[in-house]
N, C-alpha and C. Protein backbone atom coordinates (compact mmCIF):
# COMPACT_ATOMS: atom_id res chain seq x y z
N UNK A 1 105.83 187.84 138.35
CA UNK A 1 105.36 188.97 139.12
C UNK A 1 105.15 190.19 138.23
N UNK A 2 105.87 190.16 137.23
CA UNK A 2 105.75 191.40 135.85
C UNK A 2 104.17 191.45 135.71
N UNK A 3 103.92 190.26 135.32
CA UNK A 3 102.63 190.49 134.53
C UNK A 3 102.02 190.57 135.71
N UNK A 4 101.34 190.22 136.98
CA UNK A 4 100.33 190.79 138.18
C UNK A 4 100.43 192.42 137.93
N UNK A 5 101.94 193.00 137.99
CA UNK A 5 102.32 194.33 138.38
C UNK A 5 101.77 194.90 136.67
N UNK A 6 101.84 194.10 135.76
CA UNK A 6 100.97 195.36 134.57
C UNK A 6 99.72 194.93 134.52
N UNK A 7 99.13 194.69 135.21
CA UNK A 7 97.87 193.86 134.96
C UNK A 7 96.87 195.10 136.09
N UNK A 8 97.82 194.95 137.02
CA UNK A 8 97.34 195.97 137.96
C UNK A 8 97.21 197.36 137.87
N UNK A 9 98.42 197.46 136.75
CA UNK A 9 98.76 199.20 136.58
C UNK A 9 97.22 199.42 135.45
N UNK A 10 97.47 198.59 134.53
CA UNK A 10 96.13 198.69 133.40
C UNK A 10 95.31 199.12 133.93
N UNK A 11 94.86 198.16 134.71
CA UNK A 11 93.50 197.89 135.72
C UNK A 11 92.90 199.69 136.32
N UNK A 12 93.89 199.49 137.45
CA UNK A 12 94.03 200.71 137.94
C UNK A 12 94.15 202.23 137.18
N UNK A 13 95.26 202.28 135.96
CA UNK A 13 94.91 203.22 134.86
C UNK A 13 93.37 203.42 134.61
N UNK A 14 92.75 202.80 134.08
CA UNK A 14 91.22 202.41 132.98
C UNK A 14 90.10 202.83 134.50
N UNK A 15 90.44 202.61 135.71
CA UNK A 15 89.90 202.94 137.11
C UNK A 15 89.42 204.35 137.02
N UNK A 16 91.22 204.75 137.34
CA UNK A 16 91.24 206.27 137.68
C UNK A 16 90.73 206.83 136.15
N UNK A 17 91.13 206.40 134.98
CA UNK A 17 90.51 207.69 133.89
C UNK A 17 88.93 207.60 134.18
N UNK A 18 88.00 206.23 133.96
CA UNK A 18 87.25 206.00 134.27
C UNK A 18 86.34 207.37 135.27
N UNK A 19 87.17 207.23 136.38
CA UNK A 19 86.70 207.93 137.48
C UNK A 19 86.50 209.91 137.25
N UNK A 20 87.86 210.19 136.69
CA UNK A 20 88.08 211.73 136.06
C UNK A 20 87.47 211.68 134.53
N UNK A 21 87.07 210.78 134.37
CA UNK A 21 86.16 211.41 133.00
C UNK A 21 84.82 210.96 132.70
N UNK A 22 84.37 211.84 133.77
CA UNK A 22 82.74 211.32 133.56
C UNK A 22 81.67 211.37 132.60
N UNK A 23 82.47 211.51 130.87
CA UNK A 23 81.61 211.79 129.92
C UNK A 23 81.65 210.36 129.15
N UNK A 24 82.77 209.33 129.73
CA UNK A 24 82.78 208.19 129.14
C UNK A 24 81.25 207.20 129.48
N UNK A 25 80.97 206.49 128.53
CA UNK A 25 79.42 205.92 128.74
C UNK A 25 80.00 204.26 129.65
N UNK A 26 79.21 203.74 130.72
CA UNK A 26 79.46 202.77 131.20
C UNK A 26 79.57 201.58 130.12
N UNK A 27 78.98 201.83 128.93
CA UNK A 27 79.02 200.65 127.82
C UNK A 27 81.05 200.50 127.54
N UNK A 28 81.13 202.07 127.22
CA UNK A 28 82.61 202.26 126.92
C UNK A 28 83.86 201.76 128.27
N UNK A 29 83.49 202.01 129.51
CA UNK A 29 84.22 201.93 130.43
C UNK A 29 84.23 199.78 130.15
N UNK A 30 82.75 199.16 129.93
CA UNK A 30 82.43 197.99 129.91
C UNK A 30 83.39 197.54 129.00
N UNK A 31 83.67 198.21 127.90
CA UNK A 31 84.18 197.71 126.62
C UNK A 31 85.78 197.78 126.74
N UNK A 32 86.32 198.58 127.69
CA UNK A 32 87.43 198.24 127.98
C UNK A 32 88.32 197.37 128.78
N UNK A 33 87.04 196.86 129.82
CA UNK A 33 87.17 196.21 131.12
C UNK A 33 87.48 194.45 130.44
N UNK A 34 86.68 194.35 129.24
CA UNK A 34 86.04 193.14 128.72
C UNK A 34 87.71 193.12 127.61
N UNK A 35 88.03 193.92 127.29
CA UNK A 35 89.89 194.06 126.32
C UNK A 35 90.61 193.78 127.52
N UNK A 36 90.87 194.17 128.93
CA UNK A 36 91.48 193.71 129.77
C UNK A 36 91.85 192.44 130.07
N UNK A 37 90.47 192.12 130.32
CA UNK A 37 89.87 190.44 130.86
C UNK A 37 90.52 189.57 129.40
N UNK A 38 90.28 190.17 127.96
CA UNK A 38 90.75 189.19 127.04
C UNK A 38 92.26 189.24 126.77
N UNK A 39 93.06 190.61 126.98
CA UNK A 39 94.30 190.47 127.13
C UNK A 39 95.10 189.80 128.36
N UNK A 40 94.36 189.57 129.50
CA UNK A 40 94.90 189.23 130.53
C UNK A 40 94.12 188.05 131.07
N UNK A 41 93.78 187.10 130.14
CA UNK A 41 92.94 186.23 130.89
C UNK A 41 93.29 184.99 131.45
N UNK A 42 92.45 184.74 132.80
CA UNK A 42 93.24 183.87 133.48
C UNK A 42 93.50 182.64 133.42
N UNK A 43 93.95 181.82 133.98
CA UNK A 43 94.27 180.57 133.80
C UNK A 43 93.33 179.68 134.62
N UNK A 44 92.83 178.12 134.60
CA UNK A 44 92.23 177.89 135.28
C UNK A 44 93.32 177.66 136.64
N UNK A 45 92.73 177.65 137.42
CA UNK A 45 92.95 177.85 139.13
C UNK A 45 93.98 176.17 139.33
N UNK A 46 95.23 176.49 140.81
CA UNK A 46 95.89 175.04 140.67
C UNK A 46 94.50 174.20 141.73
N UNK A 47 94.63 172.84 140.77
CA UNK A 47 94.10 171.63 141.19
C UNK A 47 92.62 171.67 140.48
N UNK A 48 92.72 172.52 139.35
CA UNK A 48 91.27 172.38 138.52
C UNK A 48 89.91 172.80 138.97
N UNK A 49 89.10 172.54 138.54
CA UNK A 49 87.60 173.13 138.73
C UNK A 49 87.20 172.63 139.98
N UNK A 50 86.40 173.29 140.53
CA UNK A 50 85.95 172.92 142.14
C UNK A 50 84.37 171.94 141.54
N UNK A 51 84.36 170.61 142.68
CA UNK A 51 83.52 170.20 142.56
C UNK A 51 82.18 170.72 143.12
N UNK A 52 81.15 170.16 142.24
CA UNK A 52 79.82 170.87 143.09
C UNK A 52 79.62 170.14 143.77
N UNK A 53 78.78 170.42 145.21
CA UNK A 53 78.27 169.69 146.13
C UNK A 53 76.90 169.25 146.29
């Protein structure tokens, strides 16, 4: 449950600065979102990949 709860705080941090600092460029907000996703990345899902239909 640790890691959901810092995963969320990050998340939410990088949100709100995001939001109060509107001189950051969407490339930059992109470039942090994409360090998130690689520090926190997920696992595949239980019971594996969904089949296509």
């Amino acid at each position: 449950m640790g890691d959901v709860s810092a995963r969320c705080d990050a998340l939410g941090g990088l949100l709100k600065a995001a939001g109060h600092d509107l001189a950051k460029t969407d490339e930059s907000v992109k470039q942090e979102l994409d360090a998130l996703a690689a520090k926190y990345g997920d696992t595949d899902a239980v019971g594996g990949q969904a089949k296509e239909k």
